[in-house]
N, C-alpha and C. Protein backbone atom coordinates (compact mmCIF):
# COMPACT_ATOMS: atom_id res chain seq x y z
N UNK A 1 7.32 10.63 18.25
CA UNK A 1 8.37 10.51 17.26
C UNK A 1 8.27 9.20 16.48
N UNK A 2 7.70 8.51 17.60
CA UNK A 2 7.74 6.87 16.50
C UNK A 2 6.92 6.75 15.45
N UNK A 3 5.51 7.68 15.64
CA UNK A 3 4.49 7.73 14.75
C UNK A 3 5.16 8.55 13.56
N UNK A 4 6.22 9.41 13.27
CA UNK A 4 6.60 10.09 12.65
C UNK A 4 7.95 9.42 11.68
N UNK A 5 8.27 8.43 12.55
CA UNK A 5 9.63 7.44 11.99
C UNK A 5 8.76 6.63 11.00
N UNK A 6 7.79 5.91 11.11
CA UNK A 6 7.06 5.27 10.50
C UNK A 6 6.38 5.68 9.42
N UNK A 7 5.72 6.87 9.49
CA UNK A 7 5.53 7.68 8.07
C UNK A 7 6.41 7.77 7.57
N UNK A 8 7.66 7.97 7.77
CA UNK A 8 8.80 8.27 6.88
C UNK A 8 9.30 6.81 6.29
N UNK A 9 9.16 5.78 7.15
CA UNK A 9 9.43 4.54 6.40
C UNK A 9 8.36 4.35 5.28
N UNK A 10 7.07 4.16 5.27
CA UNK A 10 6.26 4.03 4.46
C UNK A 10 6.76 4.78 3.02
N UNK A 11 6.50 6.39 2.89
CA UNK A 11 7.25 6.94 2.03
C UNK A 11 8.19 6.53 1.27
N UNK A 12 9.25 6.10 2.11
CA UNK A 12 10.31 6.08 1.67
C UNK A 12 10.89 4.61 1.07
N UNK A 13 9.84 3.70 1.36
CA UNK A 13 9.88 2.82 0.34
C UNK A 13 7.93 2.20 0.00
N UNK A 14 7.62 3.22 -0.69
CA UNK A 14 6.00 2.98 -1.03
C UNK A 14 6.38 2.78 -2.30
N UNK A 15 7.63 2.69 -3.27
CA UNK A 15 7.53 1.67 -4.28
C UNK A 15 8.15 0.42 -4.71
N UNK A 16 8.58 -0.24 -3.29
CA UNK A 16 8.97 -1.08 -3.24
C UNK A 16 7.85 -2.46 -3.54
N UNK A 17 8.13 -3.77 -4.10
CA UNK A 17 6.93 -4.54 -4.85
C UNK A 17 7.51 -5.87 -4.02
N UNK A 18 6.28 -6.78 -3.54
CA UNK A 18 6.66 -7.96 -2.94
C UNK A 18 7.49 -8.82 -3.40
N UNK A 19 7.93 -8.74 -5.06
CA UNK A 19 9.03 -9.70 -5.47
C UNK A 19 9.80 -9.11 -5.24
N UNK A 20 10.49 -7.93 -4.99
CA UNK A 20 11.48 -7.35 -4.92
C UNK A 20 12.26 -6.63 -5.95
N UNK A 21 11.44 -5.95 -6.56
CA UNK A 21 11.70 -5.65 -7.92
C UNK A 21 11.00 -3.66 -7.71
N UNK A 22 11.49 -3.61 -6.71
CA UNK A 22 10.74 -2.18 -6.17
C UNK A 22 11.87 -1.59 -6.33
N UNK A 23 11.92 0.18 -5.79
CA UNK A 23 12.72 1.24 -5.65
C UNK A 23 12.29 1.46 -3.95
N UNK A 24 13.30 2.09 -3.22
CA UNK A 24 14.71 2.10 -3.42
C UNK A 24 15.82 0.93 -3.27
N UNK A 25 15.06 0.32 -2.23
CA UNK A 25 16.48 -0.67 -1.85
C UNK A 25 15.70 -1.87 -2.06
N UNK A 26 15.12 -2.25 -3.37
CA UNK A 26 14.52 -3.73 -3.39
C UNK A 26 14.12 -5.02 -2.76
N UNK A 27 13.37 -4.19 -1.94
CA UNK A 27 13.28 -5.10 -0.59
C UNK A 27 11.93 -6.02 -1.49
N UNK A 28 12.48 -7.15 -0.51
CA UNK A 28 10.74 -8.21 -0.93
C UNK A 28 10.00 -8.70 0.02
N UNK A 29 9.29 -9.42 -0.41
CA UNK A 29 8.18 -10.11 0.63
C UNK A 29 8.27 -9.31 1.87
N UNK A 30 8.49 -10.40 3.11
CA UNK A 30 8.75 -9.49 4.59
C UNK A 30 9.19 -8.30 4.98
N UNK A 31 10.37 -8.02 3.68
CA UNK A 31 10.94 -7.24 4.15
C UNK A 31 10.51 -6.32 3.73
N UNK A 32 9.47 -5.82 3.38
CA UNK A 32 8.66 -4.63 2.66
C UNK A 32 8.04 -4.31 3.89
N UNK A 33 8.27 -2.80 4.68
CA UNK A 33 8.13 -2.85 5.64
C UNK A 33 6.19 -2.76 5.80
N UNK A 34 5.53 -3.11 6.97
CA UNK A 34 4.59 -3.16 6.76
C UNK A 34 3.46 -2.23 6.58
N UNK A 35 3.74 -0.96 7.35
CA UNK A 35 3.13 0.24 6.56
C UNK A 35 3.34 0.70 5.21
N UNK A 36 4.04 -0.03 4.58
CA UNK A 36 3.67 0.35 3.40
C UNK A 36 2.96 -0.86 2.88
N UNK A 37 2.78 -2.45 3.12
CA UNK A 37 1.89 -3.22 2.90
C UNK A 37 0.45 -2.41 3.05
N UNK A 38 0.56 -2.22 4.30
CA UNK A 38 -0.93 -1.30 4.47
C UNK A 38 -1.51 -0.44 3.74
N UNK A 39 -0.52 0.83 3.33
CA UNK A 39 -0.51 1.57 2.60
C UNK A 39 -1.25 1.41 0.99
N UNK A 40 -0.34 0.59 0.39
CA UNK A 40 -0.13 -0.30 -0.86
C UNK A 40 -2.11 -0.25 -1.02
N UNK A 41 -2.30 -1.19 -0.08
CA UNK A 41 -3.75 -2.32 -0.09
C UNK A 41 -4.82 -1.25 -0.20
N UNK A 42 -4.42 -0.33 1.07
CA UNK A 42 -5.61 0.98 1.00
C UNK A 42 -5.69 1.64 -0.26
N UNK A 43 -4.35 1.84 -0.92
CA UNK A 43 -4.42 2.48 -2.69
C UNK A 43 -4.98 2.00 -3.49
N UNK A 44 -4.80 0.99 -3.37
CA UNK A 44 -5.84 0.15 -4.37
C UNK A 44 -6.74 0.08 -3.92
N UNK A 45 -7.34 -0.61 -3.51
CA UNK A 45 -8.87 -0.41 -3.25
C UNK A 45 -9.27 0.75 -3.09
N UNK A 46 -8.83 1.91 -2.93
CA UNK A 46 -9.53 2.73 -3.46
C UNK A 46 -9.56 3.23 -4.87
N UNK A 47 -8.24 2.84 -5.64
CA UNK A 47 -8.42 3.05 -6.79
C UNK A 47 -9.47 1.91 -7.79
N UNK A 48 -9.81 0.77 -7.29
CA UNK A 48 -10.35 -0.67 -7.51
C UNK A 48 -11.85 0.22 -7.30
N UNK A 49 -12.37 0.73 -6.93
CA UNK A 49 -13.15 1.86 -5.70
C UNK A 49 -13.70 2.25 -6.95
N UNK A 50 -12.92 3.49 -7.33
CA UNK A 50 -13.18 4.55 -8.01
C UNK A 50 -13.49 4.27 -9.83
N UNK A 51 -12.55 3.18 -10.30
CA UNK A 51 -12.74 2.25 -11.23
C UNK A 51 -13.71 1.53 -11.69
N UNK A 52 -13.99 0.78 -10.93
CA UNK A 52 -15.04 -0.07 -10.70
C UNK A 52 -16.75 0.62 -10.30
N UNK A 53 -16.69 1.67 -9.54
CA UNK A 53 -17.42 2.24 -9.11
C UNK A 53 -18.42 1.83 -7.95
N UNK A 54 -19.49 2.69 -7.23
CA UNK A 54 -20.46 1.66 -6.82
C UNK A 54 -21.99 1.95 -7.13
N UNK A 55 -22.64 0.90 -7.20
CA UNK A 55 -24.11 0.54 -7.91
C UNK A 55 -24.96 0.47 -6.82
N UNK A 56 -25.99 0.92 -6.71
CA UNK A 56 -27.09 1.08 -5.68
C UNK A 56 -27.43 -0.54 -5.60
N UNK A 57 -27.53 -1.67 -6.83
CA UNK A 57 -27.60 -2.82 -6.11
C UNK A 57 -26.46 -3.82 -5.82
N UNK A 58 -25.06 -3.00 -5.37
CA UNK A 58 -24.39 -3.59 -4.93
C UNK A 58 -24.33 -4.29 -3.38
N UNK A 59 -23.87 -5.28 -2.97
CA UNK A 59 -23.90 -5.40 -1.57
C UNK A 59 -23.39 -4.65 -0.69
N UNK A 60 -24.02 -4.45 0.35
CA UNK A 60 -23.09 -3.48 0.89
C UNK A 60 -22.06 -4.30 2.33
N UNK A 61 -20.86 -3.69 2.71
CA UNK A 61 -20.26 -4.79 3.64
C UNK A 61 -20.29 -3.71 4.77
């Protein structure tokens, strides 16, 4: 159930923004709970990813 409480937090504030200038309840910094920090970071970079693209002489990590 806890794994399931936690998806629902993420969701339910995945547009909340570290200044606090997010939806729903304008949470900031800390209080942005941290699966959706996680969340957030993985979106981008994959969109940073897909954008950017990758080059056969890129480095690889």
């Amino acid at each position: 159930m806890q794994k399931s409480r936690t998806g629902l937090t993420a969701l339910r504030h995945g547009l909340e923004r570290w200044g606090g200038r997010g939806n729903p309840a304008a949470l900031s910094a800390e209080a942005v709970p941290l699966p959706v920090r996680v969340a957030v970071v993985a979106r981008d970079a994959e969109l940073w990813h897909r954008r950017a693209g990758y080059s056969r002489g890129s480095p690889s990590t």
